[in-house]
N, C-alpha and C. Protein backbone atom coordinates (compact mmCIF):
# COMPACT_ATOMS: atom_id res chain seq x y z
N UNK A 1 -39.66 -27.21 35.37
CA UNK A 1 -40.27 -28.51 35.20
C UNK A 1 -40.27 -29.22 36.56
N UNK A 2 -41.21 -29.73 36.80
CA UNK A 2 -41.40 -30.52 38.27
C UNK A 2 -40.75 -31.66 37.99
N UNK A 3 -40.27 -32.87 39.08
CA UNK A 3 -39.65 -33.70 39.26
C UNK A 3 -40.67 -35.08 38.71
N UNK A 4 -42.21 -34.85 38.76
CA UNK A 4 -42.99 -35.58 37.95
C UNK A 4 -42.67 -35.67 36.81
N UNK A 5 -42.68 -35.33 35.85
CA UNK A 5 -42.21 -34.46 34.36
C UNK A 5 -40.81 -35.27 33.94
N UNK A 6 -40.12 -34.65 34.86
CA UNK A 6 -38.57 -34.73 34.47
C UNK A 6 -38.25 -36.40 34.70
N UNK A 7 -38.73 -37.28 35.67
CA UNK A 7 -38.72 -38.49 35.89
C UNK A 7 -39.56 -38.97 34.33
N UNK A 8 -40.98 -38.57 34.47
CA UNK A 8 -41.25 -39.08 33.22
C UNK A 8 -40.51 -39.20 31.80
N UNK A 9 -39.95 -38.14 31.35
CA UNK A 9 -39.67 -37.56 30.28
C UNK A 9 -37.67 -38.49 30.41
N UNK A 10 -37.41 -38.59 31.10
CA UNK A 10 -35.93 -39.36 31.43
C UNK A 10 -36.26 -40.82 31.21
N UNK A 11 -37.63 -41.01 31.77
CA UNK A 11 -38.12 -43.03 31.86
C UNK A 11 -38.23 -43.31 30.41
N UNK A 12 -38.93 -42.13 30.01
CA UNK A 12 -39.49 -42.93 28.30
C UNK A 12 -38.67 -42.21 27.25
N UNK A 13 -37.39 -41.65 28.10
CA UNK A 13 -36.23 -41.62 26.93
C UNK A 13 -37.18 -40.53 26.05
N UNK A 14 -37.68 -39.56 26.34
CA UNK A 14 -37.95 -38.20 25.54
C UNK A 14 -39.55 -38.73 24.40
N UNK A 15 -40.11 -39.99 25.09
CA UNK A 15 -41.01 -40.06 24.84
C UNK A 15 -41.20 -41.60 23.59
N UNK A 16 -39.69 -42.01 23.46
CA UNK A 16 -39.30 -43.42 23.28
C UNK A 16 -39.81 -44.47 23.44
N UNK A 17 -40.14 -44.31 24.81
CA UNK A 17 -41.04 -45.41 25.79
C UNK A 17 -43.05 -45.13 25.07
N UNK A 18 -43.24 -44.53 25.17
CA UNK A 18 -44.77 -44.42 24.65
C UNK A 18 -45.01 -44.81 23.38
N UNK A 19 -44.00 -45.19 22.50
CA UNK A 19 -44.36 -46.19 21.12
C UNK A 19 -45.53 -47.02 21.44
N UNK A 20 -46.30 -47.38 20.57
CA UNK A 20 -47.82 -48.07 21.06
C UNK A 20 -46.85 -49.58 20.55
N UNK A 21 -45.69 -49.67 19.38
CA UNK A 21 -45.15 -50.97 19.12
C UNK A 21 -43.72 -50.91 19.77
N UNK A 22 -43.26 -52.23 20.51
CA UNK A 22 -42.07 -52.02 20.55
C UNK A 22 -41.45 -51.18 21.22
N UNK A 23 -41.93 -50.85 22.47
CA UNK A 23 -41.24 -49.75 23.15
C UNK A 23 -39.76 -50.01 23.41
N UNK A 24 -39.21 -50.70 24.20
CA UNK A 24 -37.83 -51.05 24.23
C UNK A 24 -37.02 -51.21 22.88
N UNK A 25 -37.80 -51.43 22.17
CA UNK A 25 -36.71 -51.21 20.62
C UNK A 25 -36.34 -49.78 20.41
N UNK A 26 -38.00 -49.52 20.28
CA UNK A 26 -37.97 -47.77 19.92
C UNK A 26 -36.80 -47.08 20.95
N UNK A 27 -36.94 -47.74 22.31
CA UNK A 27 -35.88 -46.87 23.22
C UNK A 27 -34.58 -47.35 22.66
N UNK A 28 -33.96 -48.34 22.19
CA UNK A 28 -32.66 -48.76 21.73
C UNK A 28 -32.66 -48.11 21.03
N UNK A 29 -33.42 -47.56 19.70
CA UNK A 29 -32.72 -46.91 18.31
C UNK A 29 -33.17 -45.29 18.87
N UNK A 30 -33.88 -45.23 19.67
CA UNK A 30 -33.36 -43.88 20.24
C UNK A 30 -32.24 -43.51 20.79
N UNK A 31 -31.31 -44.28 21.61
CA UNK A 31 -30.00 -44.43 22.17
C UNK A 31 -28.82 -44.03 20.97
N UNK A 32 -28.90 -44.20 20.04
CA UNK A 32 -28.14 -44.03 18.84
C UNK A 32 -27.57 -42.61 18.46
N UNK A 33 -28.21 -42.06 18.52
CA UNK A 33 -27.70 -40.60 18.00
C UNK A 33 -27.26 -40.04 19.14
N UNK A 34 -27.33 -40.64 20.48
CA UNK A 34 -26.43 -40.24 21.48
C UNK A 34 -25.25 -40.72 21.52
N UNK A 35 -25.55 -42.36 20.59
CA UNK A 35 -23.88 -43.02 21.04
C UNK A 35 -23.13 -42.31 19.76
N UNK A 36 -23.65 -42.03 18.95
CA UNK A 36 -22.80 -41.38 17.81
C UNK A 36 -22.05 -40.04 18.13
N UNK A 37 -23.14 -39.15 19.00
CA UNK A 37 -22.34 -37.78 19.69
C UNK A 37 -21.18 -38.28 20.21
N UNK A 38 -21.25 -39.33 21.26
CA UNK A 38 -20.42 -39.72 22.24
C UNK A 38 -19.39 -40.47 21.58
N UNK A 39 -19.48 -41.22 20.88
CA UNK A 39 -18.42 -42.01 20.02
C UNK A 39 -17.25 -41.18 19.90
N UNK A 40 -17.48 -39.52 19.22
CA UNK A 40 -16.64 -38.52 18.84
C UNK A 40 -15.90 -38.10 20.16
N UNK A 41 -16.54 -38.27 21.12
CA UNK A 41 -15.81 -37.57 22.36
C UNK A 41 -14.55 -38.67 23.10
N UNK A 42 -14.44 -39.21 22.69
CA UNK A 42 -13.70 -41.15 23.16
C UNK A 42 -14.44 -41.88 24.83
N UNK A 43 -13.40 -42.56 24.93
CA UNK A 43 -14.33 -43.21 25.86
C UNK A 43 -14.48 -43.13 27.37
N UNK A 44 -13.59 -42.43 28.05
CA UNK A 44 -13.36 -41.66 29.42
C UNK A 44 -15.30 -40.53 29.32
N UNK A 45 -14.95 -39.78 28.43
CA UNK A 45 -16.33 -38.84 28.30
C UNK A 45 -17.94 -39.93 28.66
N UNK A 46 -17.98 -40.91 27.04
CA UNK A 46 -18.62 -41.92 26.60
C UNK A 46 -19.24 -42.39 27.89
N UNK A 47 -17.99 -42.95 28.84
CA UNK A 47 -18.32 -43.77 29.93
C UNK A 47 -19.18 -43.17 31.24
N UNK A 48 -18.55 -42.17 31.41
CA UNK A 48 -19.13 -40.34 32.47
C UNK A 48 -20.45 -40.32 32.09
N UNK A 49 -20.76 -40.47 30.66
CA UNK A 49 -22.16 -40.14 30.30
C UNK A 49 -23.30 -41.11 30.41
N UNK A 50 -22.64 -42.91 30.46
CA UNK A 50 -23.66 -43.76 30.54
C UNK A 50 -23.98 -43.90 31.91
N UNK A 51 -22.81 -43.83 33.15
CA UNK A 51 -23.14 -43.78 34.35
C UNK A 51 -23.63 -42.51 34.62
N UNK A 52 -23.86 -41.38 34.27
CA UNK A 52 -24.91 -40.52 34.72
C UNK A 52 -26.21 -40.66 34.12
N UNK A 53 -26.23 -41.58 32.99
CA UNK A 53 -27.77 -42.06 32.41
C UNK A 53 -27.95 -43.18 33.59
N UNK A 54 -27.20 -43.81 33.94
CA UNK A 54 -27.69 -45.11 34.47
C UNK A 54 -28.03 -44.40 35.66
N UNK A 55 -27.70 -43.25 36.57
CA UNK A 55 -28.16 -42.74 38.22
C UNK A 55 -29.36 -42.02 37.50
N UNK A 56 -29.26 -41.58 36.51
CA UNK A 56 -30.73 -40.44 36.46
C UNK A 56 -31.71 -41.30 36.30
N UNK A 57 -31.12 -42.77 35.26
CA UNK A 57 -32.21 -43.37 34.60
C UNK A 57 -32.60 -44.15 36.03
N UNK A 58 -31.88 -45.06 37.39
CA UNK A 58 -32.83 -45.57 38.08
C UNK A 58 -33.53 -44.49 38.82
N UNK A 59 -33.10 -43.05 39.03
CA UNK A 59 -34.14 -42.45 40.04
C UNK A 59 -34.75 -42.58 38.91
N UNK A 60 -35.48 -42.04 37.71
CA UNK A 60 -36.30 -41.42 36.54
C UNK A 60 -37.20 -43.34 36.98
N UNK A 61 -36.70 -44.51 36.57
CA UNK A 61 -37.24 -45.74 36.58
C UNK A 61 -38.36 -45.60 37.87
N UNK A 62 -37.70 -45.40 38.98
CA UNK A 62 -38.37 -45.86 40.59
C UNK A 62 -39.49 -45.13 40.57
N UNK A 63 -39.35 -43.16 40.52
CA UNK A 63 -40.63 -42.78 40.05
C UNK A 63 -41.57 -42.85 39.45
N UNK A 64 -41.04 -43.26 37.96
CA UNK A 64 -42.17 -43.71 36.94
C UNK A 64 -43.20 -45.41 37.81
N UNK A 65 -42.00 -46.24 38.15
CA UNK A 65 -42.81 -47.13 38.69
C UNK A 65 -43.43 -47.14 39.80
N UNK A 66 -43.62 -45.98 40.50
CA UNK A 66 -43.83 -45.50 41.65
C UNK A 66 -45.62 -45.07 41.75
N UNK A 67 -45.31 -44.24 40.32
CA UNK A 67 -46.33 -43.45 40.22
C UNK A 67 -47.01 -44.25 39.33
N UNK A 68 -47.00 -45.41 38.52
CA UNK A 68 -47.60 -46.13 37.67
C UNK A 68 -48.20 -47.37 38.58
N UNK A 69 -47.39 -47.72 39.72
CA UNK A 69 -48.28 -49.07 40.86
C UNK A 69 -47.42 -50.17 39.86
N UNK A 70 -46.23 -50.01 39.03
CA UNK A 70 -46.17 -51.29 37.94
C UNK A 70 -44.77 -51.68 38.60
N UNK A 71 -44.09 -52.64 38.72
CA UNK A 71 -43.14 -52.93 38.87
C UNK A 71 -41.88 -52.40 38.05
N UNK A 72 -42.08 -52.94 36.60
CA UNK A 72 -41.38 -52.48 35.33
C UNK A 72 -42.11 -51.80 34.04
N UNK A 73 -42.47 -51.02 34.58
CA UNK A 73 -43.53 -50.52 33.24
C UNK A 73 -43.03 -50.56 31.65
N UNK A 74 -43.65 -51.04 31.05
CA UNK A 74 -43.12 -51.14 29.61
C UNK A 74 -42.66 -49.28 29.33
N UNK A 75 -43.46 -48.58 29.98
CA UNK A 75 -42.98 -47.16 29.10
C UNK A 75 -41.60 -46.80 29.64
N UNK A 76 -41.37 -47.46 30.37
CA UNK A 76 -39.71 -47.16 30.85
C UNK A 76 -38.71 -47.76 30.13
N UNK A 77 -38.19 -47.03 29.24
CA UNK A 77 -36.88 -47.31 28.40
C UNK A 77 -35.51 -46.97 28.33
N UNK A 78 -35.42 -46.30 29.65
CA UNK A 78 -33.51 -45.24 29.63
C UNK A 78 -33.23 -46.85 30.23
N UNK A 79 -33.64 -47.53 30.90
CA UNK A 79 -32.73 -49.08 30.88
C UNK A 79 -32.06 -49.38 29.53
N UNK A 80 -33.05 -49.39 28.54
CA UNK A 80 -32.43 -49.71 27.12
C UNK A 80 -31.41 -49.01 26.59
N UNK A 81 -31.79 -47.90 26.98
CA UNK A 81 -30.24 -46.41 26.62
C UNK A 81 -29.38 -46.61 27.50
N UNK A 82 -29.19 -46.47 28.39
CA UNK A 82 -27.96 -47.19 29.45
C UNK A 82 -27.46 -48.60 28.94
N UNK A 83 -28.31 -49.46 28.69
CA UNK A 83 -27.82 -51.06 28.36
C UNK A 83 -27.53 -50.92 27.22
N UNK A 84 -27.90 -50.20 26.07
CA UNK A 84 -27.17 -50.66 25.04
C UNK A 84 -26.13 -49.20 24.96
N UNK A 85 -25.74 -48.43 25.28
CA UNK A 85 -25.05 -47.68 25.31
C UNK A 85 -23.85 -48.43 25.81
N UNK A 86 -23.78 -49.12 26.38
CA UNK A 86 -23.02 -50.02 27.02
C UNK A 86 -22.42 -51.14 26.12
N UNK A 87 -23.31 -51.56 26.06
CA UNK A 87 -22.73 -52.56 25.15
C UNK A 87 -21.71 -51.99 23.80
N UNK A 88 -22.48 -50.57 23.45
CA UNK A 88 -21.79 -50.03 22.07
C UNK A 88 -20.21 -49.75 22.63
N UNK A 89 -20.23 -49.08 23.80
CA UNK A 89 -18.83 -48.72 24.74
C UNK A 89 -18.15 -49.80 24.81
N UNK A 90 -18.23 -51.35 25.15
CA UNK A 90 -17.42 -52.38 25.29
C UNK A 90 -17.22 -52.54 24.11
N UNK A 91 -18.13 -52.55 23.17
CA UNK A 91 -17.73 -53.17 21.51
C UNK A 91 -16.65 -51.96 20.57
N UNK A 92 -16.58 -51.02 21.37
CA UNK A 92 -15.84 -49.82 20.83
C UNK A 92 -14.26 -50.33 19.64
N UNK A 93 -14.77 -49.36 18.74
CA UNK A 93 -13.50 -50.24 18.00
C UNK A 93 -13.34 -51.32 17.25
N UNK A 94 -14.57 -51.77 17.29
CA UNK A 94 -15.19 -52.93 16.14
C UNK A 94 -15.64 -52.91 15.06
N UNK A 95 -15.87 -51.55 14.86
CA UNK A 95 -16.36 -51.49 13.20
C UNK A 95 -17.71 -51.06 13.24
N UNK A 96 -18.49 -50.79 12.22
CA UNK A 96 -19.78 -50.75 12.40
C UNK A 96 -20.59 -52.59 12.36
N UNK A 97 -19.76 -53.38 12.10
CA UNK A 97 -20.22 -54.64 12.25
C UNK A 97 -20.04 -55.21 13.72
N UNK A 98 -19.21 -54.70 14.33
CA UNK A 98 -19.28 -55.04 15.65
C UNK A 98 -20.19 -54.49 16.85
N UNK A 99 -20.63 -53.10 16.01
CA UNK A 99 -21.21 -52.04 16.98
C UNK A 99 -23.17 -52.82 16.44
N UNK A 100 -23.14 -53.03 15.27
CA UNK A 100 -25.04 -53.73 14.85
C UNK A 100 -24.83 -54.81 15.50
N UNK A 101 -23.61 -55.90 15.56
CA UNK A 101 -24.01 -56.95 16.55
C UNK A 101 -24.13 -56.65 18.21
N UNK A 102 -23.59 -55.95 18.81
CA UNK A 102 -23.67 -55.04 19.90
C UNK A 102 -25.18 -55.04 20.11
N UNK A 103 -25.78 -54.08 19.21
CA UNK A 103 -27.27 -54.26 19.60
C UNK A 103 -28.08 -55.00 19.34
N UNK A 104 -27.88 -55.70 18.44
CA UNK A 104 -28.68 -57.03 18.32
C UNK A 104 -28.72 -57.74 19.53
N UNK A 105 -27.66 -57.82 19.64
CA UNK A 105 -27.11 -58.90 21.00
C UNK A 105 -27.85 -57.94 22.09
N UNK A 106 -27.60 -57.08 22.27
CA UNK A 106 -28.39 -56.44 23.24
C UNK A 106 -29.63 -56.38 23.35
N UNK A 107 -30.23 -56.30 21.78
CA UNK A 107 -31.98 -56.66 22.22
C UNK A 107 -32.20 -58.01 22.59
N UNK A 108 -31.67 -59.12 22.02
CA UNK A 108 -31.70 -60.51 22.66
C UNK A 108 -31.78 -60.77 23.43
N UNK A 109 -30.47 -60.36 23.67
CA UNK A 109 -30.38 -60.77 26.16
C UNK A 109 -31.24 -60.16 26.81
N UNK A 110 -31.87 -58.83 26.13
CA UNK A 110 -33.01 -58.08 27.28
C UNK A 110 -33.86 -58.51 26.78
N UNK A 111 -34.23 -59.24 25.85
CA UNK A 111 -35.93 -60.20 25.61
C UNK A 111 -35.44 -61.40 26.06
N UNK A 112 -34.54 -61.70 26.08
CA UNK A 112 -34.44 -63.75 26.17
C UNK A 112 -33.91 -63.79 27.83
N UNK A 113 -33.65 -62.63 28.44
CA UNK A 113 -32.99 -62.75 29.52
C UNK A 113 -32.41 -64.05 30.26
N UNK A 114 -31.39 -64.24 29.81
CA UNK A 114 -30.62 -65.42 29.70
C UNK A 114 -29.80 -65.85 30.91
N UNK A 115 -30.12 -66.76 32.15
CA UNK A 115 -29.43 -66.76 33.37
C UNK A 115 -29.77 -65.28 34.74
N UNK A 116 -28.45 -65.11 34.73
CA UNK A 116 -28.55 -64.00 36.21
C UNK A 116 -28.97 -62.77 35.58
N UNK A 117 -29.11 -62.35 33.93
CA UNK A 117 -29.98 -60.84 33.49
C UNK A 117 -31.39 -61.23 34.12
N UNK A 118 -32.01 -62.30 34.33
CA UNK A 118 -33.47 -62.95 34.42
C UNK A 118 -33.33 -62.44 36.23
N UNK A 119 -32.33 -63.15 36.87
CA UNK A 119 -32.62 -63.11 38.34
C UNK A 119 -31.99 -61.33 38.82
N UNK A 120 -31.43 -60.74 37.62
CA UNK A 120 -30.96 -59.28 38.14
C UNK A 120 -32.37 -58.61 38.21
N UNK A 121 -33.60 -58.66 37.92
CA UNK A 121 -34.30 -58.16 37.50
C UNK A 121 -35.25 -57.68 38.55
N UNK A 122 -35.04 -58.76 39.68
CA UNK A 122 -36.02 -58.60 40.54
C UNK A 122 -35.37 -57.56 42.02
N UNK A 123 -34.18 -57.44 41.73
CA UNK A 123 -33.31 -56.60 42.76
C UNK A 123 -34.30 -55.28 43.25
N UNK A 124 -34.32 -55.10 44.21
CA UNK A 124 -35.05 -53.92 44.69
C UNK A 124 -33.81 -52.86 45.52
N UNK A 125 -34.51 -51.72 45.25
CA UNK A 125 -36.02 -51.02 44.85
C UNK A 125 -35.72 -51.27 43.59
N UNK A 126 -37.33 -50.84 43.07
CA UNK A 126 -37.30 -51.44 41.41
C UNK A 126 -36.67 -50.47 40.87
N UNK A 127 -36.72 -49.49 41.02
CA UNK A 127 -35.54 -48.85 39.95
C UNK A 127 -34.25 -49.31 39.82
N UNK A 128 -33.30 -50.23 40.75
CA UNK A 128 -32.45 -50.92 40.76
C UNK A 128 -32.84 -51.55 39.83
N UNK A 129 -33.37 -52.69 39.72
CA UNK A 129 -33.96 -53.84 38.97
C UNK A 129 -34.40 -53.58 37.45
N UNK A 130 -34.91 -52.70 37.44
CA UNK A 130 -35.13 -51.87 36.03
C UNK A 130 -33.95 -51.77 35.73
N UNK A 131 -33.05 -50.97 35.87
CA UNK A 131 -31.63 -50.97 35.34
C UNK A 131 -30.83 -51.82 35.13
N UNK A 132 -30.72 -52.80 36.33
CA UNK A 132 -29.57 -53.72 36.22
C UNK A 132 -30.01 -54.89 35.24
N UNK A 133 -31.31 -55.31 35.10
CA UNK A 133 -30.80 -56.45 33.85
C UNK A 133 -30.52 -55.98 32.47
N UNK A 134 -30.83 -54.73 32.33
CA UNK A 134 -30.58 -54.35 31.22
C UNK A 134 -28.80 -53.65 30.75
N UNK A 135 -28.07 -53.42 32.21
CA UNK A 135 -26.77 -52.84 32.18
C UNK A 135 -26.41 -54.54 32.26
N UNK A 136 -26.48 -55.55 32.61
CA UNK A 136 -26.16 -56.98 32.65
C UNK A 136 -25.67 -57.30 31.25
N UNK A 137 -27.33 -56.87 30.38
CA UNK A 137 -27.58 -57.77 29.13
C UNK A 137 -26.44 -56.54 27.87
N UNK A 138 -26.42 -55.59 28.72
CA UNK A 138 -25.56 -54.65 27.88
C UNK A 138 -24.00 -54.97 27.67
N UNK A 139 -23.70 -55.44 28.92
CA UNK A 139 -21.91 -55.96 29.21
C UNK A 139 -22.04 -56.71 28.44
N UNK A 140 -22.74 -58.24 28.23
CA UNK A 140 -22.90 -59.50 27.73
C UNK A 140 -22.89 -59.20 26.54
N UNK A 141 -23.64 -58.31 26.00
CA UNK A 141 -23.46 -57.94 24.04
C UNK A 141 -22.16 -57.57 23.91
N UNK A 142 -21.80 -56.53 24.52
CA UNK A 142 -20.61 -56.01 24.19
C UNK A 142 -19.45 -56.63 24.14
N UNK A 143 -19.14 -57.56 25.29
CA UNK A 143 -18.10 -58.92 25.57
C UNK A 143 -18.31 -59.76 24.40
N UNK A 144 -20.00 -60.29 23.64
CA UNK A 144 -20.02 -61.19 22.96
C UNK A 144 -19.89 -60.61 21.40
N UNK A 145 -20.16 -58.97 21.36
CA UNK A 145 -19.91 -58.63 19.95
C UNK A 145 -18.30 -58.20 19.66
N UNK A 146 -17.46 -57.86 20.65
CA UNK A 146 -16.14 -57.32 20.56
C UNK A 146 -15.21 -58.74 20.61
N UNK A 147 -15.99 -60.10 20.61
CA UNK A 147 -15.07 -61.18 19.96
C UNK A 147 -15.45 -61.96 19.21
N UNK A 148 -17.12 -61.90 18.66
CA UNK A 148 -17.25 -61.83 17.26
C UNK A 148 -17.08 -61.64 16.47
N UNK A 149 -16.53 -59.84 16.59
CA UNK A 149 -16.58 -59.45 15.66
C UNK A 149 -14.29 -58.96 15.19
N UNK A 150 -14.00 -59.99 15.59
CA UNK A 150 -12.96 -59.84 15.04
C UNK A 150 -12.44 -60.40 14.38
């Protein structure tokens, strides 16, 4: 597979991102059956695995926006799998009520981008920027669902 391909196919999260509705959702509830693998493995593994999503996902981001002329292209969604993977990792241990507010909260802050997720956004190169408001809005769920939800 060429590095075209493999950037693509990493940006839209296995094709996540190309939902005609809702792409960033579709990429969040795609994230799921990874955090469930990972859940089983504890959280040393868990953690290894979101920071190697988060390096593949900004090179996979920079190309896609590279090759698209777009800054943040909507079809780019491993931000959403990194950010809410994240958030599920901080909320760890909460229950399944702590882990649905986790992503709730996580789709919120990455649509309402609330404060410095808003000004993380513009960080360059854009594959930085692609990632980081969404690893921002991911901490922020997780901090705000793991004392909710107790």
């Amino acid at each position: 597979m060429d590095s075209v391909r493999a950037a693509r196919l990493v940006a839209t999260w296995f094709g996540c991102g190309r939902s005609p509705v809702a792409p960033g959702t579709v990429g969040t509830l795609g994230a799921l059956p990874l955090h469930l693998a990972l859940r089983a493995l504890g959280p040393v593994p868990y953690a290894v695995a979101v920071a190697a999503i988060t390096a593949a996902g900004t090179w996979a981001a920079q190309r896609e926006a590279e090759r698209l002329g777009e800054e943040d292209p909507q079809s780019v969604v491993v931000d959403e799998v990194a950010g809410v993977l994240l958030a599920l990792l901080i909320a760890r241990g909460t229950g399944l009520k702590g882990e649905l507010l986790a992503v709730g909260l996580f789709r919120l802050f990455d649509i309402w981008k609330p404060g410095p997720i808003d000004h993380i956004q513009h960080l360059e190169p854009a594959g930085v920027g692609i990632m980081a408001d969404d690893l921002l809005a991911g901490v922020l769920a997780g901090l705000v669902a793991r004392v909710l939800a107790r």
